[in-house]
C-alpha atoms as a PDB file:
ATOM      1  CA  UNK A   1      -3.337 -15.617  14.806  1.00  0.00           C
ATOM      2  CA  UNK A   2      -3.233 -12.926  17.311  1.00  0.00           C
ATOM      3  CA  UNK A   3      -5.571  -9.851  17.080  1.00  0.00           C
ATOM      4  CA  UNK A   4      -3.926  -6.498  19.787  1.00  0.00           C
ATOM      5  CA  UNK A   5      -4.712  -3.182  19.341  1.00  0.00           C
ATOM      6  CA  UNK A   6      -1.468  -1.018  20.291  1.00  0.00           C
ATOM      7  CA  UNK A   7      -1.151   2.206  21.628  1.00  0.00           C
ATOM      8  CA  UNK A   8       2.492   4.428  21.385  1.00  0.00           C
ATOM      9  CA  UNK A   9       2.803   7.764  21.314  1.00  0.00           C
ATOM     10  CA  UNK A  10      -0.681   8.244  21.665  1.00  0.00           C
ATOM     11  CA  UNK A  11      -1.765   6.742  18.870  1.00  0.00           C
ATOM     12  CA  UNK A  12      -4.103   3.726  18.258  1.00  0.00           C
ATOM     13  CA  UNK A  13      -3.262   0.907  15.966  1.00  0.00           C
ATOM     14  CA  UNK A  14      -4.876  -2.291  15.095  1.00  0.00           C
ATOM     15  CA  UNK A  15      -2.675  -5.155  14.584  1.00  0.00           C
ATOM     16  CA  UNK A  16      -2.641  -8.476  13.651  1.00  0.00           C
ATOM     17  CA  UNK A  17      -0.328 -11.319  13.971  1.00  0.00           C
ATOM     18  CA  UNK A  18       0.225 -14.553  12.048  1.00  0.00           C
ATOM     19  CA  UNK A  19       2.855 -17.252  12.508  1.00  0.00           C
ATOM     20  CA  UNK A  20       5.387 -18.297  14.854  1.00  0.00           C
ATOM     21  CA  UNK A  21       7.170 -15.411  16.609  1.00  0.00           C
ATOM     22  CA  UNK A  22      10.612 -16.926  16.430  1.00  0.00           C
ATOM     23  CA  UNK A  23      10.084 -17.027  12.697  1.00  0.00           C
ATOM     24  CA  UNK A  24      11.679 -14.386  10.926  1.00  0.00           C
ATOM     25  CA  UNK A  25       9.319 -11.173  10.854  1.00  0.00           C
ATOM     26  CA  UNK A  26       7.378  -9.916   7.954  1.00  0.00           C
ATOM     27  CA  UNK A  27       5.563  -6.716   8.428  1.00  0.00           C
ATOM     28  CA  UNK A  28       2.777  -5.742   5.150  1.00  0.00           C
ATOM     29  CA  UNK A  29       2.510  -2.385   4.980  1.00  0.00           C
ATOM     30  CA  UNK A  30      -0.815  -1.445   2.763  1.00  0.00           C
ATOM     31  CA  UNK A  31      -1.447   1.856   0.615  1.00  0.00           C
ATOM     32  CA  UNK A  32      -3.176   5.074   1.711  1.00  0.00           C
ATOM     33  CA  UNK A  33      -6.410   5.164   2.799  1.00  0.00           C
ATOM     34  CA  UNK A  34      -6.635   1.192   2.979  1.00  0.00           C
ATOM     35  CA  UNK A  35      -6.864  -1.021   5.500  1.00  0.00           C
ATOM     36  CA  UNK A  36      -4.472  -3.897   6.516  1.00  0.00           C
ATOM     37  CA  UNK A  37      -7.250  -6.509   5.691  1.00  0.00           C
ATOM     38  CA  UNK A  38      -6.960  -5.624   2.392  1.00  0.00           C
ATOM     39  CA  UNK A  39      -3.555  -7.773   1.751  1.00  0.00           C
ATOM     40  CA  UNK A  40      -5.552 -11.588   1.559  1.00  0.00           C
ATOM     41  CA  UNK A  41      -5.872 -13.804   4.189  1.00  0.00           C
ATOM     42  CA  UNK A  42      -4.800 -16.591   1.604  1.00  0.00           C
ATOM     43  CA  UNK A  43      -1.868 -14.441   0.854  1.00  0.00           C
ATOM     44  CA  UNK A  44      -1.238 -13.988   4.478  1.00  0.00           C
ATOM     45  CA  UNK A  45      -1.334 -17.759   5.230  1.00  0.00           C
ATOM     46  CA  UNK A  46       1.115 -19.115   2.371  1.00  0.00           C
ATOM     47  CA  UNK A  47       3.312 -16.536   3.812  1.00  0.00           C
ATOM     48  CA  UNK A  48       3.092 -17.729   7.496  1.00  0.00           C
ATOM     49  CA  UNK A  49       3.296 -21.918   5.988  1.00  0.00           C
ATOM     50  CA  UNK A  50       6.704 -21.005   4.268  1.00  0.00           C
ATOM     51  CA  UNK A  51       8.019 -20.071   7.771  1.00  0.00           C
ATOM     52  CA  UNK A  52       7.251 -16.056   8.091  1.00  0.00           C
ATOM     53  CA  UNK A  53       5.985 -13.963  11.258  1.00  0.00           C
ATOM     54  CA  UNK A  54       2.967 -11.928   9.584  1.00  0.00           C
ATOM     55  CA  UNK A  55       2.336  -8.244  10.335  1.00  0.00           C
ATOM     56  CA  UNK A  56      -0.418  -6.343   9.464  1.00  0.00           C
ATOM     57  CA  UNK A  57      -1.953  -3.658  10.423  1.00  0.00           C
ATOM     58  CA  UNK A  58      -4.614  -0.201  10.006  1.00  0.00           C
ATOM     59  CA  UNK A  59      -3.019   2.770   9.266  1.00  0.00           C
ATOM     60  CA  UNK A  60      -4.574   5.224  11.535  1.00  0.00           C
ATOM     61  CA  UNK A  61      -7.806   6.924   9.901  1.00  0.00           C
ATOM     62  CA  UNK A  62      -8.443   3.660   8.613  1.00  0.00           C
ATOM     63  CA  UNK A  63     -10.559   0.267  10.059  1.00  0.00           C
ATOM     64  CA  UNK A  64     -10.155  -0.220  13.257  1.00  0.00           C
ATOM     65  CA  UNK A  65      -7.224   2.243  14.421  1.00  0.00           C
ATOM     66  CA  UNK A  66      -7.666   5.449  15.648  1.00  0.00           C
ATOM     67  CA  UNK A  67      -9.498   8.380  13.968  1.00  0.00           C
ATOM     68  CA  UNK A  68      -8.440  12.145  13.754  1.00  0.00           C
ATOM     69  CA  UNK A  69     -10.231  15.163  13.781  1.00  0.00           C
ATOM     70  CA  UNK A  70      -7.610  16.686  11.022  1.00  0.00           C
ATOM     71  CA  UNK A  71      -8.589  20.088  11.774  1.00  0.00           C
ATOM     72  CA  UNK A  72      -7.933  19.806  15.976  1.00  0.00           C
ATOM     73  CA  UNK A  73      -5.285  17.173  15.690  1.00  0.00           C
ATOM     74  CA  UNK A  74      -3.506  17.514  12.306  1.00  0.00           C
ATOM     75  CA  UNK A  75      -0.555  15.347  10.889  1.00  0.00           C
ATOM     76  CA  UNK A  76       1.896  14.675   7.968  1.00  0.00           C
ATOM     77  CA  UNK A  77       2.471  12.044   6.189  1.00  0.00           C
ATOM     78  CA  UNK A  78       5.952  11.678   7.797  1.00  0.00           C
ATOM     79  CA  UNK A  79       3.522  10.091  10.967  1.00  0.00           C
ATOM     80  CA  UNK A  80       1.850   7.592   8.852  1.00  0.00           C
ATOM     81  CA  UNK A  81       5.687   6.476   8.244  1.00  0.00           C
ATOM     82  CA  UNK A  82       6.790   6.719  11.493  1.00  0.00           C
ATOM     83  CA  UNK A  83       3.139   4.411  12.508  1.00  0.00           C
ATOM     84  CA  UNK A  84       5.556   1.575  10.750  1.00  0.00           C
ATOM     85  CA  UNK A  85       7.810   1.862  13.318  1.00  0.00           C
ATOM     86  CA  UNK A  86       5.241   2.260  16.304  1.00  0.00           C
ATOM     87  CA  UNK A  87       3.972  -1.375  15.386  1.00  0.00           C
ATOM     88  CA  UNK A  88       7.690  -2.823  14.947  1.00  0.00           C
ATOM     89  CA  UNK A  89       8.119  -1.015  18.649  1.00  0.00           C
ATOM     90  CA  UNK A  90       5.161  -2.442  19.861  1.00  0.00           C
ATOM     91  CA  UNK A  91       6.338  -6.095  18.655  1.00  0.00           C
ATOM     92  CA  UNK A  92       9.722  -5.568  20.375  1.00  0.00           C
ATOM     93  CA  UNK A  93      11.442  -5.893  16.663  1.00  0.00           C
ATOM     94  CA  UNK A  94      14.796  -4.048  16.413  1.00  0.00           C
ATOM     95  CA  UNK A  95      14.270  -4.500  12.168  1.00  0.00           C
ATOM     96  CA  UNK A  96      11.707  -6.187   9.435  1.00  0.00           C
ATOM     97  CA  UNK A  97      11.318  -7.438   6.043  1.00  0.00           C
ATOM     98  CA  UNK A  98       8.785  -4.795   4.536  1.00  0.00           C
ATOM     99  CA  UNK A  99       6.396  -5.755   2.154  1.00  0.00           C
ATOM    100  CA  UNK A 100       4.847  -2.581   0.840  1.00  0.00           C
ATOM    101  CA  UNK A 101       1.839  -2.197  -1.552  1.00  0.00           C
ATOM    102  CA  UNK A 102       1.108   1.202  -3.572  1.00  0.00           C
ATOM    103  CA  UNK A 103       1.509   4.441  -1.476  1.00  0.00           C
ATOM    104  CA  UNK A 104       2.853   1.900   1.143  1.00  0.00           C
ATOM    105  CA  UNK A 105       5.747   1.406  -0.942  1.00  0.00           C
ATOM    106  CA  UNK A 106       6.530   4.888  -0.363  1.00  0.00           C
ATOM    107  CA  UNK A 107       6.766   4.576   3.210  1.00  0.00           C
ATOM    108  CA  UNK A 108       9.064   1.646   2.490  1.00  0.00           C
ATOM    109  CA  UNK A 109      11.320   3.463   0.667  1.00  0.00           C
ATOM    110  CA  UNK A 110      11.492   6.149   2.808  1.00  0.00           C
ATOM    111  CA  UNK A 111      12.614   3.785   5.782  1.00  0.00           C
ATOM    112  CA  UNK A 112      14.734   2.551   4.004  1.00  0.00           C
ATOM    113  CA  UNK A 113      17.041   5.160   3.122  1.00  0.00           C
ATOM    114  CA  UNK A 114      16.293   7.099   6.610  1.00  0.00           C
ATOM    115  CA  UNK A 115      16.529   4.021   8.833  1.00  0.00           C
ATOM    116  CA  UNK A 116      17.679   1.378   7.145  1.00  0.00           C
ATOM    117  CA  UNK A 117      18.423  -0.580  10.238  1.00  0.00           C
ATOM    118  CA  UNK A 118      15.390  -1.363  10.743  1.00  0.00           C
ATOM    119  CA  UNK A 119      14.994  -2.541   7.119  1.00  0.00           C
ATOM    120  CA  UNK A 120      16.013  -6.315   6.693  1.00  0.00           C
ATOM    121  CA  UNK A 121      14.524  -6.845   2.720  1.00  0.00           C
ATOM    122  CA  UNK A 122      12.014  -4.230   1.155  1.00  0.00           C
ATOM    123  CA  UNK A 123       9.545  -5.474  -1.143  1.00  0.00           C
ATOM    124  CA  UNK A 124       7.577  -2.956  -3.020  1.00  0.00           C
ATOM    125  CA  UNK A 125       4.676  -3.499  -4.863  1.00  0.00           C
ATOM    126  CA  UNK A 126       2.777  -1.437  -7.574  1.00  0.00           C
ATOM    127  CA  UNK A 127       4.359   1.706  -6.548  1.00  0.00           C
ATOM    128  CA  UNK A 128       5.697   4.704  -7.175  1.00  0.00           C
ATOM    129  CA  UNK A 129       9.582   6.022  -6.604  1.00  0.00           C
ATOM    130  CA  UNK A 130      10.198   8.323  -3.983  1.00  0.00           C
ATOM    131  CA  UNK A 131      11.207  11.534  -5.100  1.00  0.00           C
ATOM    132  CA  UNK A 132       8.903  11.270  -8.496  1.00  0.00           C
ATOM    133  CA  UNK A 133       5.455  12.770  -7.256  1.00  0.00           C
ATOM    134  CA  UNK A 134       3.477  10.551  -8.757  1.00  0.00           C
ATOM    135  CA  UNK A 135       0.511  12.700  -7.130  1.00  0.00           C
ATOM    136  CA  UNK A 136       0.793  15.323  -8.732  1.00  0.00           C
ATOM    137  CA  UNK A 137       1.234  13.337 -12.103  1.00  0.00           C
ATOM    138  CA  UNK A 138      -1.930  11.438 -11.694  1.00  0.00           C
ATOM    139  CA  UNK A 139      -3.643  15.113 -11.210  1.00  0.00           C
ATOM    140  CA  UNK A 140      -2.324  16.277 -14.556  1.00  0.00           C
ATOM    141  CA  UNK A 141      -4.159  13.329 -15.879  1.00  0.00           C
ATOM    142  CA  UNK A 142      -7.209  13.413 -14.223  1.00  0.00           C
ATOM    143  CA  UNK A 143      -7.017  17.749 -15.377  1.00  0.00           C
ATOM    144  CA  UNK A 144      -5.947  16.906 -18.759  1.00  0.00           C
ATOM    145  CA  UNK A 145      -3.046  18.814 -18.503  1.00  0.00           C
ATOM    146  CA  UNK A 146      -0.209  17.888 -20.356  1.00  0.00           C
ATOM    147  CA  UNK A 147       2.949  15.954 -18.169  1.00  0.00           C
ATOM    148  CA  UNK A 148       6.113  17.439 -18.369  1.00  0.00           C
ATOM    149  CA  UNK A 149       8.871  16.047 -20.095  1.00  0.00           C
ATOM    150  CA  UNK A 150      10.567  13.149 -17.818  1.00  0.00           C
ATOM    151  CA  UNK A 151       7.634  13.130 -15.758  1.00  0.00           C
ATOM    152  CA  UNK A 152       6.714   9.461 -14.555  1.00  0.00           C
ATOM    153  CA  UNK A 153       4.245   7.501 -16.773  1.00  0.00           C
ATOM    154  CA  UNK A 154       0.469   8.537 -16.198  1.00  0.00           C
ATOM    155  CA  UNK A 155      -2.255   6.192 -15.451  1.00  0.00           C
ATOM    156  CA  UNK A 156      -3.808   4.520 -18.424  1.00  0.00           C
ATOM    157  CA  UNK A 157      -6.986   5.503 -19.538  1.00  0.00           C
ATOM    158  CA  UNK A 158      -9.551   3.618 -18.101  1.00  0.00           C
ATOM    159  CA  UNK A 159      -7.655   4.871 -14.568  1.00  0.00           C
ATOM    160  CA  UNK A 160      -7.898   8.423 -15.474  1.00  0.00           C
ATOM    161  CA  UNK A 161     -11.860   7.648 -16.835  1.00  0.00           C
ATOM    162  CA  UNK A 162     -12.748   6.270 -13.396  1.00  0.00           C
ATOM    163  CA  UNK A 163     -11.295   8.496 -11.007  1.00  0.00           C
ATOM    164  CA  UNK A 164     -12.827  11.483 -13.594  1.00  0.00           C
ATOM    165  CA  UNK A 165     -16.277  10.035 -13.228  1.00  0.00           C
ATOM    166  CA  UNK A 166     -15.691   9.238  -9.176  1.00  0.00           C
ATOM    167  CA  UNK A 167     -14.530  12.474  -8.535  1.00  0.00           C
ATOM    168  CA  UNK A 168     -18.005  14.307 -10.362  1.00  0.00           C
ATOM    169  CA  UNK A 169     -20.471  12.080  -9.295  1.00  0.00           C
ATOM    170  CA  UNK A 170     -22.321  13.011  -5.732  1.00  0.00           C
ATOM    171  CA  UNK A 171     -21.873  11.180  -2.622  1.00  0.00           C
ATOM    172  CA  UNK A 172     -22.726   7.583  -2.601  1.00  0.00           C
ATOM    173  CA  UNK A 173     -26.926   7.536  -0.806  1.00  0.00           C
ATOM    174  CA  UNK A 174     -26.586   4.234   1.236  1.00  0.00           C
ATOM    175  CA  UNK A 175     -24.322   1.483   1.620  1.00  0.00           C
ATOM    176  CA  UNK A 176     -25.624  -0.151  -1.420  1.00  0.00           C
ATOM    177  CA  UNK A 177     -24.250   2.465  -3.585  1.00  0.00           C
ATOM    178  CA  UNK A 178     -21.617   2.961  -1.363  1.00  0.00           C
ATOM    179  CA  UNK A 179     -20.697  -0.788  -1.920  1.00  0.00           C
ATOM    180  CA  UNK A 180     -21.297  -0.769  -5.624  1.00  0.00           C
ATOM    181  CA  UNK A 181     -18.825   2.417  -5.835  1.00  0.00           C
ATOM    182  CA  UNK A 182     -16.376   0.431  -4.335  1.00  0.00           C
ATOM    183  CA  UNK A 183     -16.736  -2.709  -6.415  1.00  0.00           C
ATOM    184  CA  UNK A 184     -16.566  -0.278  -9.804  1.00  0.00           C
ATOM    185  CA  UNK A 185     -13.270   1.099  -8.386  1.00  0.00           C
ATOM    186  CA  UNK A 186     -11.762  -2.672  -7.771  1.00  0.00           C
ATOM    187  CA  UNK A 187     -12.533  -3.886 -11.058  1.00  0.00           C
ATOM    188  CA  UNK A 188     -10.544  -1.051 -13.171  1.00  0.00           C
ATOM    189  CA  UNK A 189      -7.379  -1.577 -10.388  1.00  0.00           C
ATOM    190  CA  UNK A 190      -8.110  -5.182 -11.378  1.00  0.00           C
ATOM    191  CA  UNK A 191      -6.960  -4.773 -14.739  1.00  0.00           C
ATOM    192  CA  UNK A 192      -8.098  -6.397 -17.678  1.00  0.00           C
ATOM    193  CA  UNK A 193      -6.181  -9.221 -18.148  1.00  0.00           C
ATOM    194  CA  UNK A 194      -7.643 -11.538 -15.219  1.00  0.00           C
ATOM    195  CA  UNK A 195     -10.832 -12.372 -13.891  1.00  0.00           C
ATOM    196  CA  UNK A 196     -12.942 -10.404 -11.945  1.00  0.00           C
ATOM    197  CA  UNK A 197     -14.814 -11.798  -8.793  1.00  0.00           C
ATOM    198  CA  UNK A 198     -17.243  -9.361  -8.188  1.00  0.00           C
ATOM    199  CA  UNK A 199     -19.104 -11.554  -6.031  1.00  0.00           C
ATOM    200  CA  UNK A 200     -15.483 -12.082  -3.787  1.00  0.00           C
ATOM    201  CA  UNK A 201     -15.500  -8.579  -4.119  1.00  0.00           C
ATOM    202  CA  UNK A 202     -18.490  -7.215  -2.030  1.00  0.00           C
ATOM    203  CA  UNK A 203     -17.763  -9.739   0.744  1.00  0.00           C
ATOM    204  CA  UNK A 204     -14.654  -7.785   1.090  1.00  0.00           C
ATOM    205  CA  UNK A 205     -16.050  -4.460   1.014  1.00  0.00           C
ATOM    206  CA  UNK A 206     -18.872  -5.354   3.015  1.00  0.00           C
ATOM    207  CA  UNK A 207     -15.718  -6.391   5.678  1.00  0.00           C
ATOM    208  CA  UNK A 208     -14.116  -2.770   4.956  1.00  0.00           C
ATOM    209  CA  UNK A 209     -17.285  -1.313   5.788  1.00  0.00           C
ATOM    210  CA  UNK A 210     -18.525  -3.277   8.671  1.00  0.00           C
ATOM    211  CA  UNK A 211     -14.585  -2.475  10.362  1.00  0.00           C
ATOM    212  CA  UNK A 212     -14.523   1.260   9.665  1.00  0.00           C
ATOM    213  CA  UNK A 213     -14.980   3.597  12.917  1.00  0.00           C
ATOM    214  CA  UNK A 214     -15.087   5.958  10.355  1.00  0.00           C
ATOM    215  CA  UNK A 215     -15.343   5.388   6.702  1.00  0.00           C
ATOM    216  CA  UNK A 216     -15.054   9.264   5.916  1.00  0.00           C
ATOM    217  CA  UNK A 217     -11.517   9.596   7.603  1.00  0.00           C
ATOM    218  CA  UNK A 218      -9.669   8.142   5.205  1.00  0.00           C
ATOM    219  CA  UNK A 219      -9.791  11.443   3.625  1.00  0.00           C
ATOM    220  CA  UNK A 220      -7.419  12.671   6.316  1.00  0.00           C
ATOM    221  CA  UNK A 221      -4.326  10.872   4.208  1.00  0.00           C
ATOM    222  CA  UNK A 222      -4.971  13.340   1.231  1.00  0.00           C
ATOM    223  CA  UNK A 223      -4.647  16.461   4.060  1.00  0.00           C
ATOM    224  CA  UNK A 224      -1.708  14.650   5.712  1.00  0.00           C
ATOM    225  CA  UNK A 225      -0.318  14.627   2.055  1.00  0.00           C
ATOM    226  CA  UNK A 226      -0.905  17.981   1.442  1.00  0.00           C
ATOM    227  CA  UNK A 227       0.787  19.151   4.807  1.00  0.00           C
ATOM    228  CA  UNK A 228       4.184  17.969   3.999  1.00  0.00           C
ATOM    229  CA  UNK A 229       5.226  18.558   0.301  1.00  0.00           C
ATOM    230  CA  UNK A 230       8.677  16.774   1.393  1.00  0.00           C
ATOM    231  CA  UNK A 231       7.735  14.000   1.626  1.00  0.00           C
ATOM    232  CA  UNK A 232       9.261  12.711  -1.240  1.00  0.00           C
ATOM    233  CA  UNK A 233      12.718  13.508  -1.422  1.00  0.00           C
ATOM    234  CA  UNK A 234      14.319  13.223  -5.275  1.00  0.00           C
ATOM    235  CA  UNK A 235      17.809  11.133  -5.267  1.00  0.00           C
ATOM    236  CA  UNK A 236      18.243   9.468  -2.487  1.00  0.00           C
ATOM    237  CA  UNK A 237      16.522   5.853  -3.847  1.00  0.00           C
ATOM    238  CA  UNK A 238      20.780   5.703  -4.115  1.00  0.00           C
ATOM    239  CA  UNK A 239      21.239   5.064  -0.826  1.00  0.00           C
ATOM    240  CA  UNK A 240      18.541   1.917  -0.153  1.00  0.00           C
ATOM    241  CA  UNK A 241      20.908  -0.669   0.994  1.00  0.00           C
ATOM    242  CA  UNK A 242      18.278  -3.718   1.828  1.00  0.00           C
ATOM    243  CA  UNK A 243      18.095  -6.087  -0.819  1.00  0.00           C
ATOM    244  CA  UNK A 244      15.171  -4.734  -2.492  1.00  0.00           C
ATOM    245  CA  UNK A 245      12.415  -6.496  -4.758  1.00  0.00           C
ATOM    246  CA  UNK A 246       9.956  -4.646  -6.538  1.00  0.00           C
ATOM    247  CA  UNK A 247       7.024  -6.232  -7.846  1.00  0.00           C
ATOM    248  CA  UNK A 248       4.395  -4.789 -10.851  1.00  0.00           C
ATOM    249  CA  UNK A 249       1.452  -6.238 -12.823  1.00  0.00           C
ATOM    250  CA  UNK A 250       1.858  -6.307 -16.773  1.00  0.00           C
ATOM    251  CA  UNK A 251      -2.088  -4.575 -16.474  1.00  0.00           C
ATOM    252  CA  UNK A 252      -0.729  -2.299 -13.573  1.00  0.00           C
ATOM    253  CA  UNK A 253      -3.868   0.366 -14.325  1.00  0.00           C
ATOM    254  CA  UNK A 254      -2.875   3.052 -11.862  1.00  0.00           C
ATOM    255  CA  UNK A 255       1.419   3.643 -12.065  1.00  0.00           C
ATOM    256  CA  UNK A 256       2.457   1.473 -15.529  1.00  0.00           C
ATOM    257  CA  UNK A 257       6.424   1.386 -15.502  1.00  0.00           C
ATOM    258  CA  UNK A 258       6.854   2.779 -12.087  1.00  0.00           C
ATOM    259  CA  UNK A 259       8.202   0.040 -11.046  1.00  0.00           C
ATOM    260  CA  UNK A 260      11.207  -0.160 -13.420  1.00  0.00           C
ATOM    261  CA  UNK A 261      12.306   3.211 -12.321  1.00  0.00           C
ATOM    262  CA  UNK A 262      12.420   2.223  -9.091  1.00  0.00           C
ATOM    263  CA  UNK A 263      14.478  -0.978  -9.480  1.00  0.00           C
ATOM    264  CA  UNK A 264      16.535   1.488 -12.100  1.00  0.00           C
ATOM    265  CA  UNK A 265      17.318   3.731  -8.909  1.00  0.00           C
ATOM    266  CA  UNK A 266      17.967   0.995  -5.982  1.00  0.00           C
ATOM    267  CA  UNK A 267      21.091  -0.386  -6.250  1.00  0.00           C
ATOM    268  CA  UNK A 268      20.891  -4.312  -6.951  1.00  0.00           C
ATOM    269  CA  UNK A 269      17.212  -4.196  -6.898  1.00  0.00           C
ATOM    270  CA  UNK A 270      15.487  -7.058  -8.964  1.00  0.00           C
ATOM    271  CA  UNK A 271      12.301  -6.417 -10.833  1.00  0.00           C
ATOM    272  CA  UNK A 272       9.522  -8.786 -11.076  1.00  0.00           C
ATOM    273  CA  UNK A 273       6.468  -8.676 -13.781  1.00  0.00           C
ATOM    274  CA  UNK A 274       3.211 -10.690 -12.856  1.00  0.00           C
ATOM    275  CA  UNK A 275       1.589 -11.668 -15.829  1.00  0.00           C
ATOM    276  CA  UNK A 276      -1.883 -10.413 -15.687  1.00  0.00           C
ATOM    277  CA  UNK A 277      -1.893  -9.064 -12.328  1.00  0.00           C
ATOM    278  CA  UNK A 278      -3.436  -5.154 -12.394  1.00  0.00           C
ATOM    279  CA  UNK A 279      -3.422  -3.116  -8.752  1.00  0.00           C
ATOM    280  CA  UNK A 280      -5.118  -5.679  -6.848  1.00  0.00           C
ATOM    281  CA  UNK A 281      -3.619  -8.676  -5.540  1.00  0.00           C
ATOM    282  CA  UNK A 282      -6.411 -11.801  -7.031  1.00  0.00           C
ATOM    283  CA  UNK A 283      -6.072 -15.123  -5.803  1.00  0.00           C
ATOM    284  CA  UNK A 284      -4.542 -15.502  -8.752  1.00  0.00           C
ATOM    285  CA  UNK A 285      -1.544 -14.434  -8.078  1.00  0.00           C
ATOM    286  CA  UNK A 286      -1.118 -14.947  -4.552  1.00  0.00           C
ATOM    287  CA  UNK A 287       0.938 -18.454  -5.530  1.00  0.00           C
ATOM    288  CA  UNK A 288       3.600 -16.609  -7.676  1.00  0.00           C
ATOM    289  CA  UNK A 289       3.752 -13.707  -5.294  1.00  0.00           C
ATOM    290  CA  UNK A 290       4.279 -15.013  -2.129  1.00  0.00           C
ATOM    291  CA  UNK A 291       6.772 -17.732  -3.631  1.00  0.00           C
ATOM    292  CA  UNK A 292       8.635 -14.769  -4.361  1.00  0.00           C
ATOM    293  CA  UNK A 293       8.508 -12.553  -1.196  1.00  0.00           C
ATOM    294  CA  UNK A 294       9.670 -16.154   0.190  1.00  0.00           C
ATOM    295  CA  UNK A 295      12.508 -16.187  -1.647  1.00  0.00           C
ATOM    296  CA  UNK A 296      13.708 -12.563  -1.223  1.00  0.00           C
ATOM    297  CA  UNK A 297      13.229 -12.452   2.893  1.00  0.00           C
ATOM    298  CA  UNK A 298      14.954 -16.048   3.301  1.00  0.00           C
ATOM    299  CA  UNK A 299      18.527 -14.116   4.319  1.00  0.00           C
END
């Protein structure tokens, strides 16, 4: 394992790297406003035994990469995607399996149909399709407004009751509550079906914590959202031509179904259910998951 901090284009990246480089390349893209520690180190390491070159890496505004002052040095969301291809530059790798969780999965797809040379496989997991706005269908949730007709499915309820409650209550006083706040969010993207660690839990938000420069930046994804409404192109999922696996959780809390409309729209794309698996990506899953990824990047 390899620890380098990057810099292309100005920007600042933390990376990390697992595995034998001659080993065929797997980079794990994670969702907005998380950081690339947030995909398990147990996860990480079955990957890297079953013969895989690990990736991963802070999106900027997050951990250990750079931080923005939005309002001086403003960006899109089309940066965050093109940060995917800063680390692949910095590695010297011409293309990649992508393994993309949540918002990540956006950023997947969107290589993937505009540069899909540098797309080997493209595993996405509890996303959303590109092109279906699942922002602004979460909002009409959390507003109680009602979802237009063909509209993708909204979060289930105890989603929507969180993220209600989260985004009325004041601003966490200390770490403790900050902490807490952060545990209470895990366990609804947990699900309901498996265990929750909560114990497991706070060691890894105590980790987010301790590696933030800034812990208030990751606000800068919902701006960088915000400044480029096309970022999701509608009909192009068409022209993905990497084999494509997309993954969801039978207790996926935050997009139910989302997943099925993206294998629906990617040509020879195979869907896989986890039994139990919400959001988050528990320990227990990591067996059934990576055995899978295996399977889909050995070409």
């Amino acid at each position: 394992m390899s620890t380098n901090m990057i810099e292309i284009d100005g920007v600042e990246l933390w990376t990390e790297e697992f595995g034998d480089a001659a080993h065929p390349p797997i980079l794990l893209v994670m969702g907005s406003m998380s950081q690339g520690v947030l995909w398990p180190d147990e996860f990480v390491g079955r990957l890297v035994a079953a013969g895989r070159r690990v990736i991963r890496y802070d999106h900027r505004d997050t951990g250990r990469s750079a931080t923005f002052d939005f309002a001086t040095q403003p960006y899109t969301w089309h940066d965050i995607r093109d940060d995917v291809l800063r680390v692949m530059d910095a590695y010297g790798l011409e293309s990649a399996h992508l393994v993309c969780h949540s918002a990540g999965g956006l950023l997947g797809q969107y290589l993937a149909v505009e540069r899909p040379e540098r797309v080997r496989t493209l595993t996405v997991i509890g996303s959303s399709p590109l092109g279906g706005h699942e922002g602004e269908v979460i909002l009409r949730a959390l507003t109680g407004q009602p979802q237009p007709e063909g509209s993708l499915p909204p979060p289930r309820p105890e989603f929507v009751e969180l993220y209600t409650r989260l985004i009325a209550a004041p601003p966490p006083a200390d770490r403790r509550e900050q902490v807490q706040r952060m545990i209470d969010e895990a366990r609804v993207l947990n699900g309901t079906a498996l265990p929750f660690d909560e114990d497991a839990e706070r060691r890894i938000q105590e980790r987010v914590l301790d590696r933030a420069r800034d812990l208030s930046a990751v606000a800068n994804h919902r701006l960088a959202h915000a400044a480029c409404p096309d970022f999701e192109p509608e009909g192009v999922l068409d022209r993905v031509k990497a084999p494509t696996l997309v993954i969801e959780g039978t207790h996926e809390p935050a997009k139910p179904g989302h997943s099925a409309i993206i294998a629906e729209r990617i040509p020879g794309a195979e869907l896989l259910m986890i039994e139990g698996m919400g959001h988050m990506l528990p320990p227990q899953v990591h067996e059934e998951l990576a055995a899978a990824i295996v399977r889909h990047t050995a070409r």
